[in-house]
C-alpha atoms as a PDB file:
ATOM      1  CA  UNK A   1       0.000   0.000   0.000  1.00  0.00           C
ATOM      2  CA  UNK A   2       1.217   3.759  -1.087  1.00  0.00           C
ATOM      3  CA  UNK A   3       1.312   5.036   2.572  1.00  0.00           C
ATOM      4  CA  UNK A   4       3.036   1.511   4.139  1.00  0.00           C
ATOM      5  CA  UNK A   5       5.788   2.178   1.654  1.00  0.00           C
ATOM      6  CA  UNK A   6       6.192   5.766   2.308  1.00  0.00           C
ATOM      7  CA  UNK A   7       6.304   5.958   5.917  1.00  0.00           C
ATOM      8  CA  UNK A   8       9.384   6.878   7.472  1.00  0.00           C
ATOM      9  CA  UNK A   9      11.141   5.223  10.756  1.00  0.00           C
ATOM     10  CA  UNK A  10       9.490   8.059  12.896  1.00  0.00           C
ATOM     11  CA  UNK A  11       6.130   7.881  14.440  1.00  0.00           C
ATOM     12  CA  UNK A  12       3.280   9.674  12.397  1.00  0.00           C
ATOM     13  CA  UNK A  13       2.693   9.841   8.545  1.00  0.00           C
ATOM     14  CA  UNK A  14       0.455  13.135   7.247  1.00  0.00           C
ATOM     15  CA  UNK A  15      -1.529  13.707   4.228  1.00  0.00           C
ATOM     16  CA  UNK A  16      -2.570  17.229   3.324  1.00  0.00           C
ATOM     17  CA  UNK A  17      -5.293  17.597   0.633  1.00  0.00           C
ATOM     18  CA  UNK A  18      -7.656  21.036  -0.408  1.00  0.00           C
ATOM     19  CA  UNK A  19     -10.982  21.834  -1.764  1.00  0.00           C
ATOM     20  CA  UNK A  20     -11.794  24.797  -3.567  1.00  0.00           C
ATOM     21  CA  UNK A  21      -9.122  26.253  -5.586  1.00  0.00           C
ATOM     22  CA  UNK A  22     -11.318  26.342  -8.936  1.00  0.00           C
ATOM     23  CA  UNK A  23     -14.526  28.590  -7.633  1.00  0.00           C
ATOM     24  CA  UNK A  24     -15.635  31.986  -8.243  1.00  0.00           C
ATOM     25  CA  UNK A  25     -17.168  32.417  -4.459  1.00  0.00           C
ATOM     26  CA  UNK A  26     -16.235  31.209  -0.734  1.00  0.00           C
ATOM     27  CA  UNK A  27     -13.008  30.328   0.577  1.00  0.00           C
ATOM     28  CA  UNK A  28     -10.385  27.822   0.008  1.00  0.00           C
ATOM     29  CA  UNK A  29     -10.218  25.036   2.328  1.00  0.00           C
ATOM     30  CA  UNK A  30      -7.456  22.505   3.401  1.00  0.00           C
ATOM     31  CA  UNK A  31      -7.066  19.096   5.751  1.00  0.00           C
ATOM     32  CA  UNK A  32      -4.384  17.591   7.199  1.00  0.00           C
ATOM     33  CA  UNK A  33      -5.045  13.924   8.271  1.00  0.00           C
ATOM     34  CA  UNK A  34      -2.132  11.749  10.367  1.00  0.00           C
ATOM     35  CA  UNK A  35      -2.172   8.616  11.806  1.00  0.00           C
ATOM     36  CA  UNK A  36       0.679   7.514  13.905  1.00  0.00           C
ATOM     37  CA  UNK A  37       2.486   4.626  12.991  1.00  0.00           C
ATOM     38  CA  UNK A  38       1.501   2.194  16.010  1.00  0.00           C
ATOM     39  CA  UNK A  39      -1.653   2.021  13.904  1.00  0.00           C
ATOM     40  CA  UNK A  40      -0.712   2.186  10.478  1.00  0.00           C
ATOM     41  CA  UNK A  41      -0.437  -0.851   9.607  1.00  0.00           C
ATOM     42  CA  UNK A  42      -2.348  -3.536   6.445  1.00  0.00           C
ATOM     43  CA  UNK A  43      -4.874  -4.158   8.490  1.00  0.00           C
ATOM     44  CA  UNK A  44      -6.409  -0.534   9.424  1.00  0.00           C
ATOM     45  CA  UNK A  45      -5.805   1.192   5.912  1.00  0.00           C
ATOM     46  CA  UNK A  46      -7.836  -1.765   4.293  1.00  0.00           C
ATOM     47  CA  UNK A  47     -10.402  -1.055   6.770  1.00  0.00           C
ATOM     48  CA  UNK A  48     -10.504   2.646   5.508  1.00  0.00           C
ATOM     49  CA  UNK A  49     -10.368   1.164   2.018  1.00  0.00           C
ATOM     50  CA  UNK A  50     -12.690  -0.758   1.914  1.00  0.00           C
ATOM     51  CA  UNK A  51     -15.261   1.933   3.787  1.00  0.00           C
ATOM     52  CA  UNK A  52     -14.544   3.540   0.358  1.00  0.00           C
ATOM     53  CA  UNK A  53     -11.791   6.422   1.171  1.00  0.00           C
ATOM     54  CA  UNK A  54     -10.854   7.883  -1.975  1.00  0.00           C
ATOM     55  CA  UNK A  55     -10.501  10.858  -4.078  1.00  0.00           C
ATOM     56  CA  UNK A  56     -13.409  12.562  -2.329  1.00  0.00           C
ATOM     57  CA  UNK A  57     -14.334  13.770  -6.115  1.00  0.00           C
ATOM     58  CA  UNK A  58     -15.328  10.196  -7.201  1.00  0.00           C
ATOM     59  CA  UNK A  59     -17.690   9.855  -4.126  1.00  0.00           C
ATOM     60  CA  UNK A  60     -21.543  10.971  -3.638  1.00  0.00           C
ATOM     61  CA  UNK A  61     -22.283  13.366  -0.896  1.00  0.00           C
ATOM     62  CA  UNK A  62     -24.197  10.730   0.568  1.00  0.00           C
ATOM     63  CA  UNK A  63     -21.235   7.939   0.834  1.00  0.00           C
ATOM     64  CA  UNK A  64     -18.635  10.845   1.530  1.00  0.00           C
ATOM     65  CA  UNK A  65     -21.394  11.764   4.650  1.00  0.00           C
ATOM     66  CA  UNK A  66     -21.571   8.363   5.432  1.00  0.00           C
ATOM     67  CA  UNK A  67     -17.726   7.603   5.598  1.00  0.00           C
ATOM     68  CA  UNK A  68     -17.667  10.384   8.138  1.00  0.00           C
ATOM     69  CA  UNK A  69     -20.374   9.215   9.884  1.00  0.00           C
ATOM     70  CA  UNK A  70     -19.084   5.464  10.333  1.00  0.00           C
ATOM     71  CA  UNK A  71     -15.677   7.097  11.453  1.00  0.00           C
ATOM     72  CA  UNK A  72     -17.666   9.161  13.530  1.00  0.00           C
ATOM     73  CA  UNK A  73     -16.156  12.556  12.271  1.00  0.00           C
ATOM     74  CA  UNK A  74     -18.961  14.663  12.502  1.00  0.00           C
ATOM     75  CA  UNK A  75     -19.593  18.876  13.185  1.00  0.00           C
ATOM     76  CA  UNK A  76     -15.992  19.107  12.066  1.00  0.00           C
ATOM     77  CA  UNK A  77     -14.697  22.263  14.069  1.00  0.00           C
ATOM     78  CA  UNK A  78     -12.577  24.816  11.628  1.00  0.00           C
ATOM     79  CA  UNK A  79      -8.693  25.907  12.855  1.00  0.00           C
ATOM     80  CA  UNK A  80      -8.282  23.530  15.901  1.00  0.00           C
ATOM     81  CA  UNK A  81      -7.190  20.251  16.307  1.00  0.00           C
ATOM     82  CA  UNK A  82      -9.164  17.229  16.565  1.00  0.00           C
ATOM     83  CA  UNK A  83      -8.687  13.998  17.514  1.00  0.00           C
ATOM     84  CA  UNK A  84     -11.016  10.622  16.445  1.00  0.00           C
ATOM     85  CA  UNK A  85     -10.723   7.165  17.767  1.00  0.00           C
ATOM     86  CA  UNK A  86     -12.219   5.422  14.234  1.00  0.00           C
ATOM     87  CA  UNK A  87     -14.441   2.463  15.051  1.00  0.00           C
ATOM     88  CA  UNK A  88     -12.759   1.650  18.697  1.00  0.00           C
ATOM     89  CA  UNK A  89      -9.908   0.682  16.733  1.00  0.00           C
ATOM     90  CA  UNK A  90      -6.881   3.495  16.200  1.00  0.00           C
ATOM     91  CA  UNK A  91      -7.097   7.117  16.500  1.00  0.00           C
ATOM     92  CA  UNK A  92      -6.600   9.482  13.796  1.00  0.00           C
ATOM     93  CA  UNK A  93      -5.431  13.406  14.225  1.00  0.00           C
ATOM     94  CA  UNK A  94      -6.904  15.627  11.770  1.00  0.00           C
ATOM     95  CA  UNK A  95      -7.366  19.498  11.150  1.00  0.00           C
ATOM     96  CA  UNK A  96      -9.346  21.703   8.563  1.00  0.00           C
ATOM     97  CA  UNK A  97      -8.499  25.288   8.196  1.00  0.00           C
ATOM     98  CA  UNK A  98      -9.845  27.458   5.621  1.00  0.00           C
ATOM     99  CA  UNK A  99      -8.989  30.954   3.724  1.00  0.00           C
ATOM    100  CA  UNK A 100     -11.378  33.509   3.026  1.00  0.00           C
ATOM    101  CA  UNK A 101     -12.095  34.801  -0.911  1.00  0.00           C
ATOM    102  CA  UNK A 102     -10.565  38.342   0.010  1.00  0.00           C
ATOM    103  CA  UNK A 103      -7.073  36.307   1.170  1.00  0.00           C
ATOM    104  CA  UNK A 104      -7.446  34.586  -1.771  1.00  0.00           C
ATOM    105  CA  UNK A 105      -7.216  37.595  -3.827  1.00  0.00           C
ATOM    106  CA  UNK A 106      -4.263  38.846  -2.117  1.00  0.00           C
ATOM    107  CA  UNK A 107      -2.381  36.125  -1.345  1.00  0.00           C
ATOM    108  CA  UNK A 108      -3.782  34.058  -5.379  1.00  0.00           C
ATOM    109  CA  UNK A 109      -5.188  30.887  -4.854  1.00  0.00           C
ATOM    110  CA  UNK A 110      -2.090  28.667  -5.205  1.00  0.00           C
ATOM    111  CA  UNK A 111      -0.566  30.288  -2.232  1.00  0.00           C
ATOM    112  CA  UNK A 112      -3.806  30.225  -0.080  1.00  0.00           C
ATOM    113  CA  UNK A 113      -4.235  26.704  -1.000  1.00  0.00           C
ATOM    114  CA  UNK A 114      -0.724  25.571   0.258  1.00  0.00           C
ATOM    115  CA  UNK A 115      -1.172  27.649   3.051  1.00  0.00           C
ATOM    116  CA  UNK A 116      -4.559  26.565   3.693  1.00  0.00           C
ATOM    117  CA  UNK A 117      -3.038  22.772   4.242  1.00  0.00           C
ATOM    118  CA  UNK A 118       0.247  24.075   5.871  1.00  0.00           C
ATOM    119  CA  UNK A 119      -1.901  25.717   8.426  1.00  0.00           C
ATOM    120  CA  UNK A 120      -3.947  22.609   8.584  1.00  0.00           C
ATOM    121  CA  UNK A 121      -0.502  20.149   9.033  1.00  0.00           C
ATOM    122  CA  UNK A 122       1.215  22.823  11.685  1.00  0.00           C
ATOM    123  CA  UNK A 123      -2.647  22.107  13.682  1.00  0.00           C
ATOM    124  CA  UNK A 124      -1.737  18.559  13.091  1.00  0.00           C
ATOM    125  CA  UNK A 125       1.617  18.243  14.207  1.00  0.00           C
ATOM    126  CA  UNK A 126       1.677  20.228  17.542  1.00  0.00           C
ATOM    127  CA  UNK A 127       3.606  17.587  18.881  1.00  0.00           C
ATOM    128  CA  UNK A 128       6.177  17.470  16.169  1.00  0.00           C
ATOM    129  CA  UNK A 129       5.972  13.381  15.449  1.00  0.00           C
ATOM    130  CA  UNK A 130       5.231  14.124  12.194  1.00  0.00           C
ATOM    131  CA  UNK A 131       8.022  12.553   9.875  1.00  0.00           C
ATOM    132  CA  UNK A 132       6.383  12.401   6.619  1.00  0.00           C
ATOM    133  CA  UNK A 133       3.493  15.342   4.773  1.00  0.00           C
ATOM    134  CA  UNK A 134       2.140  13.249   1.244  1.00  0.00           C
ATOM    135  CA  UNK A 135       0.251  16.374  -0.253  1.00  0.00           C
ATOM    136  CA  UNK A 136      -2.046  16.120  -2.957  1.00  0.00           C
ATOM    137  CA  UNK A 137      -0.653  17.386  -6.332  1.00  0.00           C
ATOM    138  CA  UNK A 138       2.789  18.755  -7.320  1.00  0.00           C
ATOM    139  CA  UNK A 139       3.626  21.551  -4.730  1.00  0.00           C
ATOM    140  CA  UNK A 140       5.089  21.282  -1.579  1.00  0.00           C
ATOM    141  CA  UNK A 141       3.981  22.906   0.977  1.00  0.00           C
ATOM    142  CA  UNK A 142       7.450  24.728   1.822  1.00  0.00           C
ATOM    143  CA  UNK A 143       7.131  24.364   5.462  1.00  0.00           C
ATOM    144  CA  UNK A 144      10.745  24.011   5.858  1.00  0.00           C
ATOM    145  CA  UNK A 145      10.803  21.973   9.179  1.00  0.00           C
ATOM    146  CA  UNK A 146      13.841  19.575   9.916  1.00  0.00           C
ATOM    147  CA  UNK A 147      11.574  16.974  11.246  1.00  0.00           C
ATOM    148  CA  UNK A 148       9.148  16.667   8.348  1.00  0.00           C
ATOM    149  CA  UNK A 149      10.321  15.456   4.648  1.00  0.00           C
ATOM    150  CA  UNK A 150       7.392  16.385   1.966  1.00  0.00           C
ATOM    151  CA  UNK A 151       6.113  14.765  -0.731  1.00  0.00           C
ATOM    152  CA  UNK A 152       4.287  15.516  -3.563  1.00  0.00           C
ATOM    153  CA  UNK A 153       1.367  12.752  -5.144  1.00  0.00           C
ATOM    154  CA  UNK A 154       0.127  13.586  -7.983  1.00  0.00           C
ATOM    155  CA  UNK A 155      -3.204  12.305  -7.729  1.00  0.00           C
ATOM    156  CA  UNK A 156      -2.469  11.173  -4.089  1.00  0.00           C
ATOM    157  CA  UNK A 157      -6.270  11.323  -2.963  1.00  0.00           C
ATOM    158  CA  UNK A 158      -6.935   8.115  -4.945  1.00  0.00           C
ATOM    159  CA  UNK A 159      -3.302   6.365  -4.003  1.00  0.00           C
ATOM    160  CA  UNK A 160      -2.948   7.584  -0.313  1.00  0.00           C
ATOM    161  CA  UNK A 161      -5.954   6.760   1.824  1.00  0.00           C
ATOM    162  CA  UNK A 162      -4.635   9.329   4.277  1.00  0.00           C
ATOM    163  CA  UNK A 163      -4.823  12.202   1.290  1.00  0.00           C
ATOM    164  CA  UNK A 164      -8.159  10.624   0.560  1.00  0.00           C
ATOM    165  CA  UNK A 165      -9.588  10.964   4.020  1.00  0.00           C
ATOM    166  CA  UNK A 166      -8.210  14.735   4.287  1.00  0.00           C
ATOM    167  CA  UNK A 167      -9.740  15.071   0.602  1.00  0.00           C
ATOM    168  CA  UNK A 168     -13.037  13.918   1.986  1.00  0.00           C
ATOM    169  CA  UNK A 169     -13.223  15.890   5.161  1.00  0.00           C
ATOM    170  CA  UNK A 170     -12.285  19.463   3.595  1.00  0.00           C
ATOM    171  CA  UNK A 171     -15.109  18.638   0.856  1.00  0.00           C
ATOM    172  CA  UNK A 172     -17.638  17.920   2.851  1.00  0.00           C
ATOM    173  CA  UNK A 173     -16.405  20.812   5.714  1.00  0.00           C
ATOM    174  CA  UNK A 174     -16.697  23.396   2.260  1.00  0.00           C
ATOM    175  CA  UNK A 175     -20.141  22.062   0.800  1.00  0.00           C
ATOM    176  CA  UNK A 176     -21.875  22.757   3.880  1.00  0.00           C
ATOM    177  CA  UNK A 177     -20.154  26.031   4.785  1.00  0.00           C
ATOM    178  CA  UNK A 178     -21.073  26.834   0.796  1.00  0.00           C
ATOM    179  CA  UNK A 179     -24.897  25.352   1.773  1.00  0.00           C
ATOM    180  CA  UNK A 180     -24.805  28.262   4.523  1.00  0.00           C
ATOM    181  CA  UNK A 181     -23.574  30.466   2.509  1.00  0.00           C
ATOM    182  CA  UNK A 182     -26.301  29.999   0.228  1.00  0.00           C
ATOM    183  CA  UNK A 183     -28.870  31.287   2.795  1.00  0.00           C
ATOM    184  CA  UNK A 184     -27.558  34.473   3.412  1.00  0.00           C
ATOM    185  CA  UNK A 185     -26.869  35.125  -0.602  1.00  0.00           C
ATOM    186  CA  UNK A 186     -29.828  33.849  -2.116  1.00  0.00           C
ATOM    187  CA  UNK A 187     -30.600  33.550  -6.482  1.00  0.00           C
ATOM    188  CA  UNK A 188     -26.856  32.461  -6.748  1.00  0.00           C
ATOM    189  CA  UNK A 189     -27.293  28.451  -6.065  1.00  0.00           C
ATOM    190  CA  UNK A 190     -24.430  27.989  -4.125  1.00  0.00           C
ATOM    191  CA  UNK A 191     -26.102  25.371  -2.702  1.00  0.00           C
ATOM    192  CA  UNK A 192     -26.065  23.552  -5.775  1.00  0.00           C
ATOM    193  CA  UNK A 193     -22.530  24.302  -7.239  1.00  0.00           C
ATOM    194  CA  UNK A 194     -20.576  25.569  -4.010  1.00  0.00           C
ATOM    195  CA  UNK A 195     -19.311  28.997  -5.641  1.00  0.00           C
ATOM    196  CA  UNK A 196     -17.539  26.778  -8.894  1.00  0.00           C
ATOM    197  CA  UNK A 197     -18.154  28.899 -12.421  1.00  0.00           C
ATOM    198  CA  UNK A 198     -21.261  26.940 -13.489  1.00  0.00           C
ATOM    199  CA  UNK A 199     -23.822  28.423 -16.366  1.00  0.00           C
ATOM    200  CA  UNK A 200     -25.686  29.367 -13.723  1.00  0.00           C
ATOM    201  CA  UNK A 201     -23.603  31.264 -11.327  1.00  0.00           C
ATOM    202  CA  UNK A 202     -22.250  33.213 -13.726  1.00  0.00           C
ATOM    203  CA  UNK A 203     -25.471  34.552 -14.942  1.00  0.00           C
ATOM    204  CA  UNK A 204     -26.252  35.127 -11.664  1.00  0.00           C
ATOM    205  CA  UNK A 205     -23.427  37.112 -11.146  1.00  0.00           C
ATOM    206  CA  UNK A 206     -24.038  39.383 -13.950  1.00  0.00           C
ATOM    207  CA  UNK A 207     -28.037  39.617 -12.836  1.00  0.00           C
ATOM    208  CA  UNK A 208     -27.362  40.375  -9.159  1.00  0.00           C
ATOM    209  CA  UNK A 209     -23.867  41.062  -8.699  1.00  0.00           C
ATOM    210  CA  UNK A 210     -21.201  40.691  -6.725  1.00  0.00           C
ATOM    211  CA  UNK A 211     -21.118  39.529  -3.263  1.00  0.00           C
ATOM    212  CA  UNK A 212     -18.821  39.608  -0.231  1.00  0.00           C
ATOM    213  CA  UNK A 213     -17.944  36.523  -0.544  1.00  0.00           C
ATOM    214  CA  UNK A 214     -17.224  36.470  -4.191  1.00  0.00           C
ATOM    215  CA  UNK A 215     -13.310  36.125  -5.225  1.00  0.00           C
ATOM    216  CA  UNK A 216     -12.795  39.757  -7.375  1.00  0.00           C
ATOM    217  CA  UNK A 217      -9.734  38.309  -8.739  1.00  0.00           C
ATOM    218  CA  UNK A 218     -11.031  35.907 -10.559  1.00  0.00           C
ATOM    219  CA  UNK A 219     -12.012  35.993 -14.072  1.00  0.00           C
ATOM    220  CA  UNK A 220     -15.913  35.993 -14.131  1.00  0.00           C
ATOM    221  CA  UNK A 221     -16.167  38.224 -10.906  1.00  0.00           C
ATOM    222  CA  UNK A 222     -13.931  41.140 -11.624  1.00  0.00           C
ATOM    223  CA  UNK A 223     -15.325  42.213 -14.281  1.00  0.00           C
ATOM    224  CA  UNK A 224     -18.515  42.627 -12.217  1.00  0.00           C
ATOM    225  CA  UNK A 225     -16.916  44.808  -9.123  1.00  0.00           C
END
């Protein structure tokens, strides 16, 4: 298995995933998942597997809701650490931290992303037993930490159950922050397509405007402000 093999001799192994670069509204948000080595071992990551961890992309709201449910990671809390016990069987560290739209458009969304999930890993790794960060995609993190060696997967939220959890977690953490949202900015249906440049939302956008929430450095929004 990809995350057996890339564990190092020390004690926990990270993966760092994010939601939300590709939207014209709401904020960016990232997850850190790590599960020290005592318990990572054949038998617990083919328990996650076979609960259907993956890239959360390729799952239903309903089984991504459900996989959280089972695991019993539930009213995730934002910018704090949190600590599971899955299924009475090995405990799992996780954190979600999120960056709003206007840090987005001063920071751009590559750097708010990688910050988002280098926030999310320093949550994580309070304790600094972290030996290994797999991130999703091709940019490291640049943490710079002597304890921690990074490494990029490209596609690592279908071949690194930790990445998938942490791909999970922030998606479902976003949709129903973007569901909120949705309340309090009516006519745009974020609800539906959780700020991301659909038909819809862009006509929106050019029949009601701009909101606060709304990224004004993106194409499709700035030309709006």
């Amino acid at each position: 298995m990809f995350d057996l093999e890339n564990l190092g001799s020390k004690e926990v192994l990270a993966g760092c995933d994010e939601v939300g670069r590709g939207p014209l509204a709401g904020p960016v948000v990232g997850c850190c998942v790590a599960i020290e080595r005592e318990f990572l071992n054949r038998e617990n990551l083919t328990y996650l597997l076979n609960l259907g961890v993956t890239d959360s992309k390729k799952l239903s709201t309903k089984k991504r809701k459900k996989i959280l449910e089972v695991l019993g990671i539930q009213n995730v809390n934002v910018n704090q650490r949190n600590i599971h016990t899955i299924n009475k069987k090995f405990p799992i560290t996780y954190s979600v931290r999120e960056l709003s739209n206007t840090l987005i458009d001063d920071l751009n969304i590559l750097r708010a992303s990688l910050k988002a999930m280098g926030d999310a890993f320093l949550d994580c790794d309070n304790d600094k037993k972290v030996s290994k960060i797999l991130i999703d995609g091709n940019k490291m993190l640049g943490l710079d930490l002597e304890h921690v060696t990074e490494e990029c997967v490209v596609k690592g939220d279908s071949k690194s159950v930790v990445i998938g959890l942490a791909s999970i977690i922030a998606k479902e953490y976003r949709d129903d922050l973007m569901i909120a949202f949705s309340k309090q900015y009516p006519g745009y249906g974020l609800e539906n397509h959780a700020g991301y440049p659909t038909k819809a939302h862009r006509e929106a956008i050019v029949k009601l405007g701009v909101t606060p929430i709304h990224r004004k450095s993106f194409k499709g929004v700035k030309e709006y402000c």
